[in-house]
Protein backbone atom coordinates (compact mmCIF):
# COMPACT_ATOMS: atom_id res chain seq x y z
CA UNK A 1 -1.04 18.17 -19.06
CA UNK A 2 1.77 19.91 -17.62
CA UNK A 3 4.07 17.27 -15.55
CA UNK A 4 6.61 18.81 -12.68
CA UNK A 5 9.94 17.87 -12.69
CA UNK A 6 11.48 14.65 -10.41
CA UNK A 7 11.30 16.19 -6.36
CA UNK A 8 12.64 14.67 -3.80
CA UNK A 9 12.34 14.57 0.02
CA UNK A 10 14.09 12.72 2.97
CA UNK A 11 11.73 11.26 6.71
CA UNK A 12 13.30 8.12 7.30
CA UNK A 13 13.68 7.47 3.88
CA UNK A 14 14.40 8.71 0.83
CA UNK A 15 11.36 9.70 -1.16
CA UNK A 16 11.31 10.85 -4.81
CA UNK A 17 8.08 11.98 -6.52
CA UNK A 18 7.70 12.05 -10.52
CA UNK A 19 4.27 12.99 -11.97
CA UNK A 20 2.12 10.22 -14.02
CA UNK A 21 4.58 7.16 -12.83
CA UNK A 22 3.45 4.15 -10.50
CA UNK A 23 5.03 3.58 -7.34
CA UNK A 24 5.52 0.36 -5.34
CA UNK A 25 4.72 1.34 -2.01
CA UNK A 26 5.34 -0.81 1.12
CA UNK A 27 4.38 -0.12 4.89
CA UNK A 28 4.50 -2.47 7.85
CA UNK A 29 2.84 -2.23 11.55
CA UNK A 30 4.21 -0.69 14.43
CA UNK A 31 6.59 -3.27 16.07
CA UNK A 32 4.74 -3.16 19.15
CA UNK A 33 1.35 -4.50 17.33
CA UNK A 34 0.23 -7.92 16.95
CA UNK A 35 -0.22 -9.64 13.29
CA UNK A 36 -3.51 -8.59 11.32
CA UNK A 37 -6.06 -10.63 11.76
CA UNK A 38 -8.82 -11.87 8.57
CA UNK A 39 -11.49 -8.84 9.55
CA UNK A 40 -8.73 -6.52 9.97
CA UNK A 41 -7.08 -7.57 6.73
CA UNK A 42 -10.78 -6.78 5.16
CA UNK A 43 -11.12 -3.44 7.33
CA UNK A 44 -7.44 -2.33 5.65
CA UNK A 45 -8.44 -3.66 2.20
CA UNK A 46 -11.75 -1.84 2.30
CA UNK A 47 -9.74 1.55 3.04
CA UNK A 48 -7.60 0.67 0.11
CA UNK A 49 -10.31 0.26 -1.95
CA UNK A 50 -12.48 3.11 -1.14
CA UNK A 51 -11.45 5.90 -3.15
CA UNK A 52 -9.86 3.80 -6.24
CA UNK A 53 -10.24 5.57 -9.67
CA UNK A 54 -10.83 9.04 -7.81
CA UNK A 55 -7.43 9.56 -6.68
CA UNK A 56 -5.46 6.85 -7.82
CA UNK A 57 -5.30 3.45 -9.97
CA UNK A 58 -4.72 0.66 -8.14
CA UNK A 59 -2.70 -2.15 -10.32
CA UNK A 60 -2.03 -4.90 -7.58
CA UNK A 61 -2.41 -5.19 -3.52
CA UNK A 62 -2.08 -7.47 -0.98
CA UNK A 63 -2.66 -6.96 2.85
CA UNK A 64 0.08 -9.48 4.85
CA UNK A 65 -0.62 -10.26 8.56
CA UNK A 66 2.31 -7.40 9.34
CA UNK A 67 2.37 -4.98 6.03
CA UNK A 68 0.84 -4.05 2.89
CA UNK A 69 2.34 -3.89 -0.51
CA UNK A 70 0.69 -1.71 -3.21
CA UNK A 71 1.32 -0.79 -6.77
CA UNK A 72 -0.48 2.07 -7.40
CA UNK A 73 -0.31 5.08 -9.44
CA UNK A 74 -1.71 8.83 -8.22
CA UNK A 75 -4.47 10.78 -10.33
CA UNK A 76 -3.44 13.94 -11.29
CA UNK A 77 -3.19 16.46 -8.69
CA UNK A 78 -3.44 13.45 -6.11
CA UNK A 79 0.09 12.93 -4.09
CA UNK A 80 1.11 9.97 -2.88
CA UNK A 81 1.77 10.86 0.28
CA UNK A 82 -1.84 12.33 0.56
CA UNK A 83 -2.96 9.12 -0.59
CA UNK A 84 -0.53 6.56 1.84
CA UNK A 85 -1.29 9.20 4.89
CA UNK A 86 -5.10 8.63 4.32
CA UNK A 87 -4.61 4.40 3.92
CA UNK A 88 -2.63 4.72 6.94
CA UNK A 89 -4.42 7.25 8.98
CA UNK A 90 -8.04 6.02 8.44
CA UNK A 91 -7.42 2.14 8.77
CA UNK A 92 -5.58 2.89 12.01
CA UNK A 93 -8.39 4.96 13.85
CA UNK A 94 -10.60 2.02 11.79
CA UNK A 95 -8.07 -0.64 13.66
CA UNK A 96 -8.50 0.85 16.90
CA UNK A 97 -12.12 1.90 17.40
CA UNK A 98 -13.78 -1.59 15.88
CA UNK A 99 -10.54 -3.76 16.63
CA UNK A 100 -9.43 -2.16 20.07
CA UNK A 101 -6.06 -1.47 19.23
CA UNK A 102 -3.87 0.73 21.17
CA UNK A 103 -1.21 2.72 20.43
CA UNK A 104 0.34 3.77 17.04
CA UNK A 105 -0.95 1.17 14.39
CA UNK A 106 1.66 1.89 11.56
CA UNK A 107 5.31 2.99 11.50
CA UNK A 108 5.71 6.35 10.68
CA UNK A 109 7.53 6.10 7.30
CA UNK A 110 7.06 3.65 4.38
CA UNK A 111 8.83 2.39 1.43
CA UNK A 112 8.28 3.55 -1.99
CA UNK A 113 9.90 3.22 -5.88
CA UNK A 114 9.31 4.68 -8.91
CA UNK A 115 8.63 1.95 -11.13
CA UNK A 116 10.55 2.20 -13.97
CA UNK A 117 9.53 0.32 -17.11
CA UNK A 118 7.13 -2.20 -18.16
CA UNK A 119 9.56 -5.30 -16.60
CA UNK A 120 9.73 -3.77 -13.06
CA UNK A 121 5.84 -3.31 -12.98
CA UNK A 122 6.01 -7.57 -13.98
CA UNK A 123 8.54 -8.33 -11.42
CA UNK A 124 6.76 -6.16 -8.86
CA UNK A 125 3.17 -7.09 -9.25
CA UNK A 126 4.20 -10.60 -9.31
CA UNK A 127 6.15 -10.26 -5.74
CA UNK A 128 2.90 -8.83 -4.44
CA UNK A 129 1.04 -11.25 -5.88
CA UNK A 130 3.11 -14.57 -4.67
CA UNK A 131 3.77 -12.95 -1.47
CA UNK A 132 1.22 -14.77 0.60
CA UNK A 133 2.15 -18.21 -1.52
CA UNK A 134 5.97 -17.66 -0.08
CA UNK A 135 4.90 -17.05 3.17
CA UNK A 136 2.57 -19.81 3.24
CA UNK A 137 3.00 -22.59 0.58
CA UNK A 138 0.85 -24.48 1.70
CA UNK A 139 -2.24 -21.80 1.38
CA UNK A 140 -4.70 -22.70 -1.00
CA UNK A 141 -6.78 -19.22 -1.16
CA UNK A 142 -5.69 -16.16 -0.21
CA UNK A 143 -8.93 -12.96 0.27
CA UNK A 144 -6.76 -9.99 0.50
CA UNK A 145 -4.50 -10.38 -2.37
CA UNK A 146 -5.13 -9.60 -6.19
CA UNK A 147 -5.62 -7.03 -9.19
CA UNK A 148 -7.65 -3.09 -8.91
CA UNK A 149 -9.71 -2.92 -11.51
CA UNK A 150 -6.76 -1.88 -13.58
């Protein structure tokens, strides 16, 4: 396999790309949008979901009421920002036709870090794992948190 060297690109944010590395990847709703509700968590899961293994593994998720943290890792001739444009566009038009939202669903940009060794990938899949139990302590289960199937 033939890897390309580190890139880099500014929107909003700095962006830097690094082939066969895992990202933690972050993006919230538009401010103008209301909090997620359950079926809409499941809609934004299910998008998440739908083409894991194909073009990316999926180590740990979790959809919040206003954003969704992911630690994920593109296939091989997969890009991330392929991949977070086609979460992000296809739960929105998903969001708005079944759900009736209006307007842009998302903010434009999103977060994302190259995760750099094996105690960063601990420390971030446990913040997006214990993120609904600090937002909520007092939550006993939690359907739209937990592990991809790697």
């Amino acid at each position: 396999m033939k890897f390309r060297p580190l890139t880099t690109y500014r929107g909003g944010l700095p962006h830097w790309r690094l082939d066969g590395v895992v990202y933690f990847v972050t993006w919230r709703l538009s401010k103008s949008q209301f909090d997620l509700s359950p079926p809409e968590k499941s809609a934004v899961l299910e998008t998440i979901m739908y083409s894991e293994n194909r073009d990316f593994l999926l180590y740990a998720y979790v959809i919040m009421n206003d954003h969704v943290h992911v630690l994920v890792q593109p296939n091989e001739n997969k890009s991330l920002e392929k991949i977070i444009h086609s979460w992000k566009s296809y739960s929105a038009r998903r969001l708005q036709a079944d759900f009736r939202r209006l307007n842009r669903v998302w903010q434009r940009e999103y977060f994302d870090r190259i995760v750099r060794n094996d105690e960063e990938f601990t420390e971030k899949s446990g913040y997006i794992l214990n993120n609904p139990l600090r937002r909520w302590p007092e939550i006993e289960r939690y359907d739209w948190v937990g592990w991809g199937q790697h």
